[in-house]
Protein backbone atom coordinates (compact mmCIF):
# COMPACT_ATOMS: atom_id res chain seq x y z
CA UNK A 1 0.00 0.00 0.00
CA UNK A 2 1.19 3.58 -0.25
CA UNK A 3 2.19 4.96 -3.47
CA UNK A 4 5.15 7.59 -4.76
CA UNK A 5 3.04 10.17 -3.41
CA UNK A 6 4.46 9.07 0.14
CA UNK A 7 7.84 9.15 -0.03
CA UNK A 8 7.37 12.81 -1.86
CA UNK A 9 5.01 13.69 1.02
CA UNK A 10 8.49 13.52 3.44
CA UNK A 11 10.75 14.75 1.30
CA UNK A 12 8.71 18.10 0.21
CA UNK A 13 7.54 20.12 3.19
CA UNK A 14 4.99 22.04 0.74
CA UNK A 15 3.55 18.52 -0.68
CA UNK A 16 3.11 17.61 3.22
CA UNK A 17 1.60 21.08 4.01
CA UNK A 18 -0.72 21.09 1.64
CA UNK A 19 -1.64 17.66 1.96
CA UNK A 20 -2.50 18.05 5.95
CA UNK A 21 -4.43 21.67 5.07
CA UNK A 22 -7.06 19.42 2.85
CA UNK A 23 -7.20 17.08 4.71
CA UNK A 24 -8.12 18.91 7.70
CA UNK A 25 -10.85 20.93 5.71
CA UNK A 26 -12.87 17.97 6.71
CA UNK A 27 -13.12 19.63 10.39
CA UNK A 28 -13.00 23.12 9.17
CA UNK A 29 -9.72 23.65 8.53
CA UNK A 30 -6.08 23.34 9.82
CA UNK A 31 -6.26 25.31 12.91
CA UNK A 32 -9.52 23.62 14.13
CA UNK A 33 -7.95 20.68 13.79
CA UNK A 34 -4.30 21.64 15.78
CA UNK A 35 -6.82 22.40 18.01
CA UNK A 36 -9.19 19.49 18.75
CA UNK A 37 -6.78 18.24 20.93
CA UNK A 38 -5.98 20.84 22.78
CA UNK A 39 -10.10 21.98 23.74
CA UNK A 40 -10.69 21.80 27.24
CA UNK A 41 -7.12 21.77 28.44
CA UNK A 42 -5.34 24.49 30.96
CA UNK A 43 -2.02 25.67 29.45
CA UNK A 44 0.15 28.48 30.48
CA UNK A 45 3.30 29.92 29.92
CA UNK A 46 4.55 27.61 32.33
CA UNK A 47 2.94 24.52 30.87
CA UNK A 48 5.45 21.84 29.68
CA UNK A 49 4.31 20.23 26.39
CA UNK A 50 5.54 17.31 24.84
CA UNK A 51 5.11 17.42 20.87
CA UNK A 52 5.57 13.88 20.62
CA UNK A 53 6.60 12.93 16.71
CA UNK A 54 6.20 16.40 16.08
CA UNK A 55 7.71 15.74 12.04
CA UNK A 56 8.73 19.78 11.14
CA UNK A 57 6.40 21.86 13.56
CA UNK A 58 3.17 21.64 12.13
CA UNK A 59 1.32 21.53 15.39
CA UNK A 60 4.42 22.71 17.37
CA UNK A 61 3.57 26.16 15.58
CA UNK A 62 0.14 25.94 17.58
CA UNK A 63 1.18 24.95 21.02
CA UNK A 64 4.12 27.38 21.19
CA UNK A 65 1.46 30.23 21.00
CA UNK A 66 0.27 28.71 24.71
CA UNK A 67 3.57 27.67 26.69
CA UNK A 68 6.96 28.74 26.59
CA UNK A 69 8.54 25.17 27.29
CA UNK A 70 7.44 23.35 24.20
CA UNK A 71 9.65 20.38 23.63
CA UNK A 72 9.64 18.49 20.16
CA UNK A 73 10.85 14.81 20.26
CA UNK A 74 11.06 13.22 16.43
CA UNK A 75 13.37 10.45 15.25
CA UNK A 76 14.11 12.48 11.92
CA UNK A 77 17.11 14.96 11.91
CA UNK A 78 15.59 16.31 8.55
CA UNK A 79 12.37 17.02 10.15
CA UNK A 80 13.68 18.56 13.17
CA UNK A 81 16.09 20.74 11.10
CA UNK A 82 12.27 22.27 9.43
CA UNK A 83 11.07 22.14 12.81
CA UNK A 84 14.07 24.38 14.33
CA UNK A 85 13.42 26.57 11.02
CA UNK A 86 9.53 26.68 11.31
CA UNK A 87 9.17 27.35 15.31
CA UNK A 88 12.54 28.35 16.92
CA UNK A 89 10.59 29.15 19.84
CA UNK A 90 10.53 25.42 20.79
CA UNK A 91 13.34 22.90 21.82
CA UNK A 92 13.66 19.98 20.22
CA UNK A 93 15.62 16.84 20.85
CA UNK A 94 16.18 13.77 18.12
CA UNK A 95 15.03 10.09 19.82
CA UNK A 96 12.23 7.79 19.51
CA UNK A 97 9.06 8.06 20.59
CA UNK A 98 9.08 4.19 21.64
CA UNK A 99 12.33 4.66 24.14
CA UNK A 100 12.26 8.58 25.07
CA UNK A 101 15.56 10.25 26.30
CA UNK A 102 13.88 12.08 29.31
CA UNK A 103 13.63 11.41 33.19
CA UNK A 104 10.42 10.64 34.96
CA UNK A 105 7.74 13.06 35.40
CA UNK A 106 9.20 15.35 33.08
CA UNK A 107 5.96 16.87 31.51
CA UNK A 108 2.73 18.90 32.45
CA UNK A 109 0.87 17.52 28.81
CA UNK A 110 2.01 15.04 25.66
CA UNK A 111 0.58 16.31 22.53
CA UNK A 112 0.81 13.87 19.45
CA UNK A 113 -1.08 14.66 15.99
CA UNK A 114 -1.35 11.74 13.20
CA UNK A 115 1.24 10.22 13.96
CA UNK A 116 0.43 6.98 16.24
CA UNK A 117 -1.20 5.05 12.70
CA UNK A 118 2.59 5.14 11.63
CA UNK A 119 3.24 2.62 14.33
CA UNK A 120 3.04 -1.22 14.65
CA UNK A 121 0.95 -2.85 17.49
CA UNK A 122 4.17 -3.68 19.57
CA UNK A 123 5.97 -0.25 19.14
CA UNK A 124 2.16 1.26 19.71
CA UNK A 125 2.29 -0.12 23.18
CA UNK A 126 5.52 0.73 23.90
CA UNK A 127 5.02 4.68 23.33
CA UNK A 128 2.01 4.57 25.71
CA UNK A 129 4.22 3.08 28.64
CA UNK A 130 7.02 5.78 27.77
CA UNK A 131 3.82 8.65 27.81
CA UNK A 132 2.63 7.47 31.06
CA UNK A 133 6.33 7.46 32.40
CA UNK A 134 7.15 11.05 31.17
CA UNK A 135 4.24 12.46 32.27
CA UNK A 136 4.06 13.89 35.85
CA UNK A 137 1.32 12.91 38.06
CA UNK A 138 -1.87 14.34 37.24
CA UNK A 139 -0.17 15.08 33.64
CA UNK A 140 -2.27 14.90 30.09
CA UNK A 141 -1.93 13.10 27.57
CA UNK A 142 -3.99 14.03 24.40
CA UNK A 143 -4.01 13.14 20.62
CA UNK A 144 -5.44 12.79 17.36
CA UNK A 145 -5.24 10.47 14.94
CA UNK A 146 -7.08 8.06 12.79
CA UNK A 147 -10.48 6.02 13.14
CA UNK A 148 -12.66 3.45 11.68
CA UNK A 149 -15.67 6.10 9.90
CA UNK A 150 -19.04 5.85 11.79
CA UNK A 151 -20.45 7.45 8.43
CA UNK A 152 -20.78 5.28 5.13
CA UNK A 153 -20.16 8.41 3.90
CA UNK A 154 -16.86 9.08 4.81
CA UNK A 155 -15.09 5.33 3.78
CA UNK A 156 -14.31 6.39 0.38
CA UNK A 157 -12.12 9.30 1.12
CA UNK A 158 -10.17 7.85 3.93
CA UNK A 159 -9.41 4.42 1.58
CA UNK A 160 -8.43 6.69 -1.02
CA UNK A 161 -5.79 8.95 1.32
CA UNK A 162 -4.60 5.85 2.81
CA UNK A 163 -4.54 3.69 -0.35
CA UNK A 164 -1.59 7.29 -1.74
CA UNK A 165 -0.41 7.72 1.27
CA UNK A 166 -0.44 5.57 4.29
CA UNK A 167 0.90 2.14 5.06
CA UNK A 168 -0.26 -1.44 7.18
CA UNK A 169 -0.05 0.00 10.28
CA UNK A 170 -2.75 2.75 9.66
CA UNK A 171 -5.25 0.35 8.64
CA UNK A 172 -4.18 -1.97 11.81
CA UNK A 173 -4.94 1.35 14.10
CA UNK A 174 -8.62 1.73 12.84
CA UNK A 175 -9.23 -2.22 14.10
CA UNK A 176 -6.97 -0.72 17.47
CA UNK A 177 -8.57 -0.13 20.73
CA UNK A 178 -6.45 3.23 21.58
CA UNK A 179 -8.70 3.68 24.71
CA UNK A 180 -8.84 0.21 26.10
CA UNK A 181 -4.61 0.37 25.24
CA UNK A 182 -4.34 3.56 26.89
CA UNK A 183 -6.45 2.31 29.98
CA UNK A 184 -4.53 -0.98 30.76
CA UNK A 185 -1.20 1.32 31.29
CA UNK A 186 -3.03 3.34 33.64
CA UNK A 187 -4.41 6.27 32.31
CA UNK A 188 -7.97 7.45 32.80
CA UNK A 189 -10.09 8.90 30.21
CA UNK A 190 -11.50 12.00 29.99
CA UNK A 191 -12.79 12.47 27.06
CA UNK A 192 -12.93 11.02 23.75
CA UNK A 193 -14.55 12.64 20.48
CA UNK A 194 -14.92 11.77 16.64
CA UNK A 195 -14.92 14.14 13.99
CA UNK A 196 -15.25 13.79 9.88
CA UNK A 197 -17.77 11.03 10.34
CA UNK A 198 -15.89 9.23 12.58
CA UNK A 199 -12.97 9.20 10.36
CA UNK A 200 -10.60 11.41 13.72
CA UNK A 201 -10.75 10.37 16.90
CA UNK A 202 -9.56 12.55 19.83
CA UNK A 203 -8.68 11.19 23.10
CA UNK A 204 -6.76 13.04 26.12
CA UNK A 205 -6.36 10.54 29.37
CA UNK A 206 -4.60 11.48 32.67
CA UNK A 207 -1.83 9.76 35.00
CA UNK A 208 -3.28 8.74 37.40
């Protein structure tokens, strides 16, 4: 699965842009969707945010606007290089998501965007148990990210973008249980939401 259209996807920033800005016209546009996971949430200048797989800044752009400790952990030196270019006002640090180089407790909120459905099952599981680590007590972790369409409607356009664009694992994450996964580390929901006919799913949990 996955065509040329991929691989050109990650190696021009404008093909990804542009990409992600239709894509999110489905929930009114790019900003309303950097923000769906971030609705309800209490940041501050003092708020520290994990942008966890946070490719070249294309959320990181959103959350710097609400905290001045923004960190943004990707495995991809080219990305981060964008993401230094795109939003200096962030750190960033190069590691994966799966095995995370930072203490205990380090953050207030973890913030990932479409990018768990690049994962397999095993490394899936993995992240979780490094977000509930990182995350203080009490700390947030929200996301967004694929979902099996509650709307008949909305099938054809999602097997179409995935057919061009996406590989196995983001058809395995629409037969995933992301809350039941995220439960049996620890977390506890708060809320969960679909949007585009089910198509989205947001989720933010807390450590307990």
């Amino acid at each position: 699965m996955a065509t040329v259209l991929r691989a050109w996807s990650y190696q021009y920033q404008w093909l990804y842009d542009s990409i992600s800005r239709i894509a999110a016209l489905s929930v009114g546009g790019e900003r309303r969707f950097r923000q769906l996971p971030l609705q309800g949430l209490t940041i501050h200048s003092g708020t520290k945010v994990l942008d966890l797989c946070c490719g070249s800044g294309q959320a990181t752009q959103f959350l710097v606007e609400l905290s001045e400790h923004v960190t943004g952990l990707d495995i991809s030196p080219l990305s981060l290089e964008r993401a230094r270019r795109n939003v200096p006002q962030a750190n960033y640090v190069e590691g994966l998501a799966e095995q995370m180089p930072f203490p205990d407790a380090q953050f207030d909120i973890v913030h990932t965007s479409a990018a768990l459905h690049e994962m397999t099952p095993e490394v899936l599981q993995q992240i979780i148990q490094e977000v509930y680590r990182v995350l203080k007590p009490g700390g947030v972790f929200t996301l967004v990210d694929l979902h099996k369409p509650t709307n008949v409607l909305f099938w054809p356009g999602l097997a179409v973008f995935m057919w061009l664009f996406e590989t196995q694992t983001a058809w395995q994450l629409l037969e995933t249980d992301l809350v039941k996964g995220l439960e049996e580390v620890g977390f506890k929901v708060c809320d969960r939401s679909l949007y585009a006919g089910g198509s989205l799913q947001v989720i933010q949990v807390t450590k307990g």
